[in-house]
N, C-alpha and C. Protein backbone atom coordinates (compact mmCIF):
# COMPACT_ATOMS: atom_id res chain seq x y z
N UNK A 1 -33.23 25.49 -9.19
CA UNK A 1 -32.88 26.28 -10.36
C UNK A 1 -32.66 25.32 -11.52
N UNK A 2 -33.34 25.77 -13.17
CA UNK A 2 -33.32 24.72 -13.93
C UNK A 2 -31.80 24.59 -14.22
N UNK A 3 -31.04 24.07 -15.46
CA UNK A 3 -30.19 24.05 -16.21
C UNK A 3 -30.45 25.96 -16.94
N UNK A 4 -31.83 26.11 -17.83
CA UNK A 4 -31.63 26.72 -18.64
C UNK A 4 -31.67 28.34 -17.52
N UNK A 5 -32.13 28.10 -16.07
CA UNK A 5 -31.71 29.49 -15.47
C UNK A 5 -29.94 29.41 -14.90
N UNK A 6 -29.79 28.90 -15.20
CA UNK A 6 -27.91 28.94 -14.28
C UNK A 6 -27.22 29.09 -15.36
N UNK A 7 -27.76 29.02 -16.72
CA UNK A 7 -26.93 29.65 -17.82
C UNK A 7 -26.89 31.09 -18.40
N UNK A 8 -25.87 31.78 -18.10
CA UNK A 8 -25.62 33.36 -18.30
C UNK A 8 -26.27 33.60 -20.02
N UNK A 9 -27.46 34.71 -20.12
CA UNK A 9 -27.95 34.68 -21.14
C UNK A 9 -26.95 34.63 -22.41
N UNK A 10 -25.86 35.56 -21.74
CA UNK A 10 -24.90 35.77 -23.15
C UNK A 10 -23.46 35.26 -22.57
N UNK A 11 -23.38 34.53 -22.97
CA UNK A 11 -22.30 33.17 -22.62
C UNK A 11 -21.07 33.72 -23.41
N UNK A 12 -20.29 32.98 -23.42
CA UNK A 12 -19.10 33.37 -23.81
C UNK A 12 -18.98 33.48 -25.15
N UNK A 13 -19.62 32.31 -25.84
CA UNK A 13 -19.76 32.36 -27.49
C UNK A 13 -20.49 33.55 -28.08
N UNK A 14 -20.99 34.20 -27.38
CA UNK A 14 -21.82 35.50 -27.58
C UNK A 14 -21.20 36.70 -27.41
N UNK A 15 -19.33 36.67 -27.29
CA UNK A 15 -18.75 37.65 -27.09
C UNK A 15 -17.92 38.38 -28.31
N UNK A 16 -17.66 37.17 -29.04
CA UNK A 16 -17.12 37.42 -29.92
C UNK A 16 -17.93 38.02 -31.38
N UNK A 17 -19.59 37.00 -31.43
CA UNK A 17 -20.01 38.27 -32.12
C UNK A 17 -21.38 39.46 -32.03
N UNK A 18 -20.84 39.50 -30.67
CA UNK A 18 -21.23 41.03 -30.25
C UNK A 18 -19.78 42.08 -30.78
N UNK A 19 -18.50 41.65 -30.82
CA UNK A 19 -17.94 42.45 -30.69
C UNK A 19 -17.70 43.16 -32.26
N UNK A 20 -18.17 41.73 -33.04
CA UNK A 20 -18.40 41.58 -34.52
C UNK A 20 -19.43 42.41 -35.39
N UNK A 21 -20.19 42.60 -34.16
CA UNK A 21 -21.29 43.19 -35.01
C UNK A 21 -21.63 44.97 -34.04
N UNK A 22 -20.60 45.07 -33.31
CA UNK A 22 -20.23 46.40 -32.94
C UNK A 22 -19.39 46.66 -34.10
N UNK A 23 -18.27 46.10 -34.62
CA UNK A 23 -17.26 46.58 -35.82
C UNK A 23 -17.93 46.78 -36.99
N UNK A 24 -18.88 45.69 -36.83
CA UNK A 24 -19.92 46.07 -38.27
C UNK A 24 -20.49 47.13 -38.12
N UNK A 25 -21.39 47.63 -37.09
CA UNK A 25 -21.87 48.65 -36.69
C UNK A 25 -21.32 50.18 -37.35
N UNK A 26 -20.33 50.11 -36.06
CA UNK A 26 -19.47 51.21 -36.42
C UNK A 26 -18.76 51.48 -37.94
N UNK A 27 -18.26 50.32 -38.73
CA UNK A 27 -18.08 50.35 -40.09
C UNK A 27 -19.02 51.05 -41.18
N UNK A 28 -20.23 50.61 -40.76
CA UNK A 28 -21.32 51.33 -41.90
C UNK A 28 -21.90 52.18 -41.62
N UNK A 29 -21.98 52.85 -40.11
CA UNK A 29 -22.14 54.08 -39.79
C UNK A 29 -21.27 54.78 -40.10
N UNK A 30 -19.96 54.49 -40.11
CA UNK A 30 -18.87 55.47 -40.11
C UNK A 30 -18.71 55.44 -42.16
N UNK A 31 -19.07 54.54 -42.75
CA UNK A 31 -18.73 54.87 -44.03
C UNK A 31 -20.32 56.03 -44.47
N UNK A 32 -21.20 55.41 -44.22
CA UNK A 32 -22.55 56.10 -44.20
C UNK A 32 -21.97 57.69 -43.94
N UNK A 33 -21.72 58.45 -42.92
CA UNK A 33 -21.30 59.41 -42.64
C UNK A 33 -20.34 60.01 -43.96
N UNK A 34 -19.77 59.47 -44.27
CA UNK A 34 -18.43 60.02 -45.24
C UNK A 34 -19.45 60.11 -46.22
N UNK A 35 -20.35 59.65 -46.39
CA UNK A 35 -21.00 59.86 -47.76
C UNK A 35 -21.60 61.48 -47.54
N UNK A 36 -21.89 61.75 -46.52
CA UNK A 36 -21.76 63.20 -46.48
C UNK A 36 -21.04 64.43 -46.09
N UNK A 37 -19.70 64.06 -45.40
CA UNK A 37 -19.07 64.66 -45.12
C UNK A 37 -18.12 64.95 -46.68
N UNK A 38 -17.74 64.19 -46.78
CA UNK A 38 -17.27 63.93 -48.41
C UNK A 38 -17.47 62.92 -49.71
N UNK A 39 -18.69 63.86 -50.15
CA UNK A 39 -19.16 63.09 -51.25
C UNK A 39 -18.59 62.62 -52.48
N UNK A 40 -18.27 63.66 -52.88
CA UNK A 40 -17.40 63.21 -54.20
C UNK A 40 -17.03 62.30 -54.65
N UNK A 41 -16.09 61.76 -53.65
CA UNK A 41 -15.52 60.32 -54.02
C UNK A 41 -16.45 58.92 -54.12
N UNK A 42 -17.72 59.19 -53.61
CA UNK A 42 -18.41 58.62 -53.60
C UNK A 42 -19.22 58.80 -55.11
N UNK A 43 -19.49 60.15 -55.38
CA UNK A 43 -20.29 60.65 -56.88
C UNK A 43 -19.35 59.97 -57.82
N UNK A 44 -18.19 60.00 -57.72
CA UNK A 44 -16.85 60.11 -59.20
C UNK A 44 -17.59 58.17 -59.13
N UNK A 45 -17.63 57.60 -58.28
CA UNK A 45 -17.76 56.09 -58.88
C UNK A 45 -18.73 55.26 -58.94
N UNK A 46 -20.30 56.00 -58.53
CA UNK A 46 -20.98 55.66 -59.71
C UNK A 46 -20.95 55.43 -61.38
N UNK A 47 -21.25 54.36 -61.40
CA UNK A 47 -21.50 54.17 -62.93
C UNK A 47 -22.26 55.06 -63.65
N UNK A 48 -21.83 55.65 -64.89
CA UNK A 48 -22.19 56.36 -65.93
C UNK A 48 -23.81 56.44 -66.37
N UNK A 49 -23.97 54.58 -66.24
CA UNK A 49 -25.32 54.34 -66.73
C UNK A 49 -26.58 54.43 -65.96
N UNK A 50 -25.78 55.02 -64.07
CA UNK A 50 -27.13 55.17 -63.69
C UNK A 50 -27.62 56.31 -63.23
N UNK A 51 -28.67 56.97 -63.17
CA UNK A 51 -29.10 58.14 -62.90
C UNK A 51 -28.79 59.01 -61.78
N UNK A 52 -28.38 60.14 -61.31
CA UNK A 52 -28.54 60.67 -60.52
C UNK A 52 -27.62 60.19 -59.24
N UNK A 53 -26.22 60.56 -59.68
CA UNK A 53 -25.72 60.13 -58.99
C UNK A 53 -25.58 60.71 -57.77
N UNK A 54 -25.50 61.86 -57.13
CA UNK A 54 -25.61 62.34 -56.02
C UNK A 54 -26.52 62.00 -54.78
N UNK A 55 -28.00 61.95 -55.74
CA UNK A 55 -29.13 61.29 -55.06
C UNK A 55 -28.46 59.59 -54.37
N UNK A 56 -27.79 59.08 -55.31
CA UNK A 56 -27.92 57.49 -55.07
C UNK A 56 -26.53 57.42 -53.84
N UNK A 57 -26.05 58.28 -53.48
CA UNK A 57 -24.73 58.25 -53.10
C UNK A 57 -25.10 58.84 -51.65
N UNK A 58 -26.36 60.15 -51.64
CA UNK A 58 -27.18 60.24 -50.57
C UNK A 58 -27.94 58.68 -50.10
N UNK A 59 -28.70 58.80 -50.53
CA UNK A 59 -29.66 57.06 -50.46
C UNK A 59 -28.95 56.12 -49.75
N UNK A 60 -27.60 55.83 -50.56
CA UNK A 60 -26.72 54.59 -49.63
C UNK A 60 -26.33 54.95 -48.66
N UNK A 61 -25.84 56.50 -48.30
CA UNK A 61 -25.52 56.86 -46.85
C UNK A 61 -26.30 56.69 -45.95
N UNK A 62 -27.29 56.96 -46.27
CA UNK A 62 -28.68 56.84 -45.16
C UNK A 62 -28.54 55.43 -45.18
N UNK A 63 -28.78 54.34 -46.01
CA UNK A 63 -28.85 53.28 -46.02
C UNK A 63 -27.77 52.56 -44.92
N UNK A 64 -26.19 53.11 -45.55
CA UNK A 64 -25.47 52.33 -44.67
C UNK A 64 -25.77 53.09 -42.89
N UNK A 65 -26.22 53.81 -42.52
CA UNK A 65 -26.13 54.68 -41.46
C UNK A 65 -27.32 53.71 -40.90
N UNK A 66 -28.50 53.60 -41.48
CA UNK A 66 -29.19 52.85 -40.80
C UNK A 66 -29.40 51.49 -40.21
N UNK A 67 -28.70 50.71 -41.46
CA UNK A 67 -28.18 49.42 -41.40
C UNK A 67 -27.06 49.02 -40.32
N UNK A 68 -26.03 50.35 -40.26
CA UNK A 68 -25.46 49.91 -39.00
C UNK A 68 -26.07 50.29 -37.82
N UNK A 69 -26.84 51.08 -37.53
CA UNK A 69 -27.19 50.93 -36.30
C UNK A 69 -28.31 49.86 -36.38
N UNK A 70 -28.72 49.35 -36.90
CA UNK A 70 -29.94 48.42 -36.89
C UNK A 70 -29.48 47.32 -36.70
N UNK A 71 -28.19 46.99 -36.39
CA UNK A 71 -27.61 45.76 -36.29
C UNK A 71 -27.56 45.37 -35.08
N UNK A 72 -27.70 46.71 -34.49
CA UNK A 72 -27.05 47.09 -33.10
C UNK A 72 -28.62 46.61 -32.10
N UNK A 73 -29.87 46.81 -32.60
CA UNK A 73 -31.10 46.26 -31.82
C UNK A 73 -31.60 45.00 -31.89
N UNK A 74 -31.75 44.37 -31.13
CA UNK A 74 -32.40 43.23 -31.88
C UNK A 74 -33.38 42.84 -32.31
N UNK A 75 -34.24 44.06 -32.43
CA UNK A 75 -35.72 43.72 -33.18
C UNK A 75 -35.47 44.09 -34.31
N UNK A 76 -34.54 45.11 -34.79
CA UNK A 76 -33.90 45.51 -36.37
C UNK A 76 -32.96 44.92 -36.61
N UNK A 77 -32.12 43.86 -36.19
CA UNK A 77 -31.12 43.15 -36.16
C UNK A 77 -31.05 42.41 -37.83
N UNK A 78 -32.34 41.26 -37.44
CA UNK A 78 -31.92 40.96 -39.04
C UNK A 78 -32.79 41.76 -40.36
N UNK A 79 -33.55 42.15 -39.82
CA UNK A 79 -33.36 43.17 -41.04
C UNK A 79 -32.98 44.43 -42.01
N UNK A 80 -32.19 44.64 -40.72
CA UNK A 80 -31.05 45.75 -41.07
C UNK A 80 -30.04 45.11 -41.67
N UNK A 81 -29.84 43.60 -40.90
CA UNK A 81 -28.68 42.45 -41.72
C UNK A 81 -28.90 42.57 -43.10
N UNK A 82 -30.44 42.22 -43.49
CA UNK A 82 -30.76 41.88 -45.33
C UNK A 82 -30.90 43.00 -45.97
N UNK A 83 -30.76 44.12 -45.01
CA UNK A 83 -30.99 45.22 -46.27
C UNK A 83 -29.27 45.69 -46.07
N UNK A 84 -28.26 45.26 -45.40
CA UNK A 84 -26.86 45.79 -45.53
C UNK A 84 -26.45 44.70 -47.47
N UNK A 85 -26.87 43.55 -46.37
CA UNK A 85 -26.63 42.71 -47.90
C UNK A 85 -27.23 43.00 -48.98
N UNK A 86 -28.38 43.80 -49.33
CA UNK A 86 -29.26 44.17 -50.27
C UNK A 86 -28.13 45.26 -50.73
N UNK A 87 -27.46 46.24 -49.61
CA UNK A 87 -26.92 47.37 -50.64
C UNK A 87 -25.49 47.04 -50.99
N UNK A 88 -24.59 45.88 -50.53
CA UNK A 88 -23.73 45.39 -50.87
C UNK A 88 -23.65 44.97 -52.26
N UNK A 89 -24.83 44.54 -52.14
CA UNK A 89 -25.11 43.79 -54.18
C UNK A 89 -25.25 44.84 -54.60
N UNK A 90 -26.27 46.00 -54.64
CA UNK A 90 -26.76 47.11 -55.29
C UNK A 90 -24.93 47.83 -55.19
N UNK A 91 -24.33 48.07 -54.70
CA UNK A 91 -22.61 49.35 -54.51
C UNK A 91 -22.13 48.35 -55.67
N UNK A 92 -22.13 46.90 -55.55
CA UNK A 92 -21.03 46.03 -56.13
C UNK A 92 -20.57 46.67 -57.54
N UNK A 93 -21.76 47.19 -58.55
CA UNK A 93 -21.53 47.64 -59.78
C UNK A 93 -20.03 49.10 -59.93
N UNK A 94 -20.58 49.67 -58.59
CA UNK A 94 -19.46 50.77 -58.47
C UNK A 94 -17.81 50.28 -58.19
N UNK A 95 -18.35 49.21 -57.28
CA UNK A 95 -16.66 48.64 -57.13
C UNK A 95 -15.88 48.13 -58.85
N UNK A 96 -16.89 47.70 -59.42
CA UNK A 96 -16.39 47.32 -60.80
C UNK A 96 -15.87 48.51 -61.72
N UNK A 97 -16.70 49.32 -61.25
CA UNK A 97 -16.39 50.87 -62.15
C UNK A 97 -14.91 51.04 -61.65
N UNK A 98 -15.10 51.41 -59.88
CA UNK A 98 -14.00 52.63 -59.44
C UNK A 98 -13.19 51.28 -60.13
N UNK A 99 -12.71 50.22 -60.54
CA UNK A 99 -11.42 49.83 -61.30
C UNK A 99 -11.42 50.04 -62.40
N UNK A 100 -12.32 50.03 -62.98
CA UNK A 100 -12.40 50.54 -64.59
C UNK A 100 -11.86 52.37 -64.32
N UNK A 101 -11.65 52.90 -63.89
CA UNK A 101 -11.64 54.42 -63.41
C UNK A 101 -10.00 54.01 -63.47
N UNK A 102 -9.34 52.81 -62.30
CA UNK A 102 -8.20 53.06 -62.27
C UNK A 102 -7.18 53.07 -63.33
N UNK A 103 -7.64 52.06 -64.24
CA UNK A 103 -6.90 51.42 -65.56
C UNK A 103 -7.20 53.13 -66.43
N UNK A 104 -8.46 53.58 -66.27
CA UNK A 104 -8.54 54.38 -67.10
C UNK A 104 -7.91 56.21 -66.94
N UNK A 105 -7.57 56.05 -64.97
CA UNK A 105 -6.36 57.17 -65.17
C UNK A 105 -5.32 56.79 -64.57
N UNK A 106 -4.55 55.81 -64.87
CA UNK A 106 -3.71 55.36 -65.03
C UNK A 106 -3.14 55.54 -63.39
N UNK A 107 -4.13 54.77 -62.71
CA UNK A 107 -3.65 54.94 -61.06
C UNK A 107 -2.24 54.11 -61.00
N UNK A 108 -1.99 54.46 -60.03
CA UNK A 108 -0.53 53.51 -59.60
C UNK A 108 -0.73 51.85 -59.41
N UNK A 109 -0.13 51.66 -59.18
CA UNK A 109 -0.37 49.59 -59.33
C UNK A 109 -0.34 49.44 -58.17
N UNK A 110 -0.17 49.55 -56.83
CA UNK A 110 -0.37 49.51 -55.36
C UNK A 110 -2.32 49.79 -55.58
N UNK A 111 -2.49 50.95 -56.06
CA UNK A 111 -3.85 51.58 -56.06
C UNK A 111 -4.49 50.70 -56.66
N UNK A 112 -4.56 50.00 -58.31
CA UNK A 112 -4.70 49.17 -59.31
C UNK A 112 -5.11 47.65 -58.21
N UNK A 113 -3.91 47.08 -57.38
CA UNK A 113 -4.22 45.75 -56.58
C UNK A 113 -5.49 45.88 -55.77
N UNK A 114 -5.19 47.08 -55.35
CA UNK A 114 -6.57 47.48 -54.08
C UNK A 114 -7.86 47.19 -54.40
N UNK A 115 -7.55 47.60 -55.69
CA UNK A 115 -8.99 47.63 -56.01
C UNK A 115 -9.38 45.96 -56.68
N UNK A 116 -8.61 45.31 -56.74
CA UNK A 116 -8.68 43.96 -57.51
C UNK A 116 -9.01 43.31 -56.28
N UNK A 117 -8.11 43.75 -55.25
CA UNK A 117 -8.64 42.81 -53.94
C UNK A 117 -9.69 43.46 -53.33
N UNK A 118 -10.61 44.40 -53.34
CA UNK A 118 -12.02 44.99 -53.09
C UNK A 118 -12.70 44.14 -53.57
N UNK A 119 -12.66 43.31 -54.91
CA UNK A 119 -13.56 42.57 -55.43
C UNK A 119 -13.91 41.75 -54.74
N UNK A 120 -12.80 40.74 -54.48
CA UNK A 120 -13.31 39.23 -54.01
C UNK A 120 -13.84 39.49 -51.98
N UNK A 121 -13.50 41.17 -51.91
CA UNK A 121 -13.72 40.78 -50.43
C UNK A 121 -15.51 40.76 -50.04
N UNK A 122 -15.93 41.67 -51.34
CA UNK A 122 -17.60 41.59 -51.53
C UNK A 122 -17.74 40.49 -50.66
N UNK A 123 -17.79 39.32 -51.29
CA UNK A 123 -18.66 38.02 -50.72
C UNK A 123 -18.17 38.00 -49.39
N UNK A 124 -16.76 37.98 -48.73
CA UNK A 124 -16.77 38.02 -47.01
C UNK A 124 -17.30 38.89 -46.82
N UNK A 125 -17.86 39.97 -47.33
CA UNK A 125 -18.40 41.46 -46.34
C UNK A 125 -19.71 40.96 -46.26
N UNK A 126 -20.21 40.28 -47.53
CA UNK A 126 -21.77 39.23 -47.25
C UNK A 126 -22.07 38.61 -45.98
N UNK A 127 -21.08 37.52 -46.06
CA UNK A 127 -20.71 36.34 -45.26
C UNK A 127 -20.96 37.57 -43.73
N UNK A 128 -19.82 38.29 -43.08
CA UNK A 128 -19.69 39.18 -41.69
C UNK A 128 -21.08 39.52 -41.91
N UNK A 129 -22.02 40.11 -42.57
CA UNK A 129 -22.95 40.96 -42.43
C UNK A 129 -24.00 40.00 -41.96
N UNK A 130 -24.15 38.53 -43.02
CA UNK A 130 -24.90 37.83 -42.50
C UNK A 130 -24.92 36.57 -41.22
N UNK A 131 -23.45 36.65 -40.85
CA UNK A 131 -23.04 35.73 -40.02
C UNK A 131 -23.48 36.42 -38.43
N UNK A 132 -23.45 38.05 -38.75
CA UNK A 132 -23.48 39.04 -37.80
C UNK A 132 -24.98 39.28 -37.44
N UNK A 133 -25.68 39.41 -38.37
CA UNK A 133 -26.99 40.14 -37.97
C UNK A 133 -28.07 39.67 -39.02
N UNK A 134 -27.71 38.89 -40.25
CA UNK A 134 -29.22 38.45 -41.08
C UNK A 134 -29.63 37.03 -40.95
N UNK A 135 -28.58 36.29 -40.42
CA UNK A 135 -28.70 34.52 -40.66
C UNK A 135 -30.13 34.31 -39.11
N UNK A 136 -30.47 33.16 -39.11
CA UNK A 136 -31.64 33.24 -38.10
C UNK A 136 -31.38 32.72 -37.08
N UNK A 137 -32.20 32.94 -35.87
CA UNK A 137 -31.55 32.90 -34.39
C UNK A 137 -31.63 31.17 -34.35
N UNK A 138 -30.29 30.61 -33.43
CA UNK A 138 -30.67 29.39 -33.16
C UNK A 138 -31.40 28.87 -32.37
């Protein structure tokens, strides 16, 4: 028996992000879903300047719905990875809004932080998405 058959395909370092990219999974399926169960909150924070907001709020649901399960195969693995990161950049404009929204109805300052710390978590949600399912196999 070689070396490379007496090694268990998915070794121990392979546990942690399987379990990573089940949470991812389930995260963007489960936000994907809310985009239709309850839209609204999703419509109110699109930006003003872009068209059709209902449509685009449909679009990302499907998007995130697919992206998480595509994380989950490994022949859609990384490219379900680059298109999660594709709609991360594309939402980012809304995260800028829904704070412009807060200042502008005068949300509470607990509510106000939330949304200040939504900003900077963009780039780790990059980082998990691509550490998880877009970066390339070793």
């Amino acid at each position: 028996m070689t070396r490379a058959e007496e090694t268990p395909k998915h070794g121990r370092g392979d546990v942690g992000i399987t379990w990573s990219r089940l949470l991812l999974a389930a995260s963007f399926s489960f936000a994907g879903i809310m985009h239709f169960v309850v839209p609204a909150p999703y419509i109110a924070i699109v930006p003003p300047w872009l068209p059709n907001a209902a449509f685009l709020v449909v679009m990302s649901g499907v998007a995130e719905i697919l992206g998480g399960l595509g994380v989950l195969l490994p022949r859609t693995r990384r490219l379900a990875g680059w298109g999660l990161i594709a709609l991360l950049i594309a939402v980012f404009p809304a995260n800028v809004h829904m704070l412009r929204l807060g200042y502008e109805h005068d949300a509470t300052a607990l509510w106000k932080a939330a949304l200040w710390i939504r900003l900077p978590l963009q780039p780790l949600m990059l980082w998990w998405v691509w550490r998880a399912a877009a970066r390339p196999p070793k």
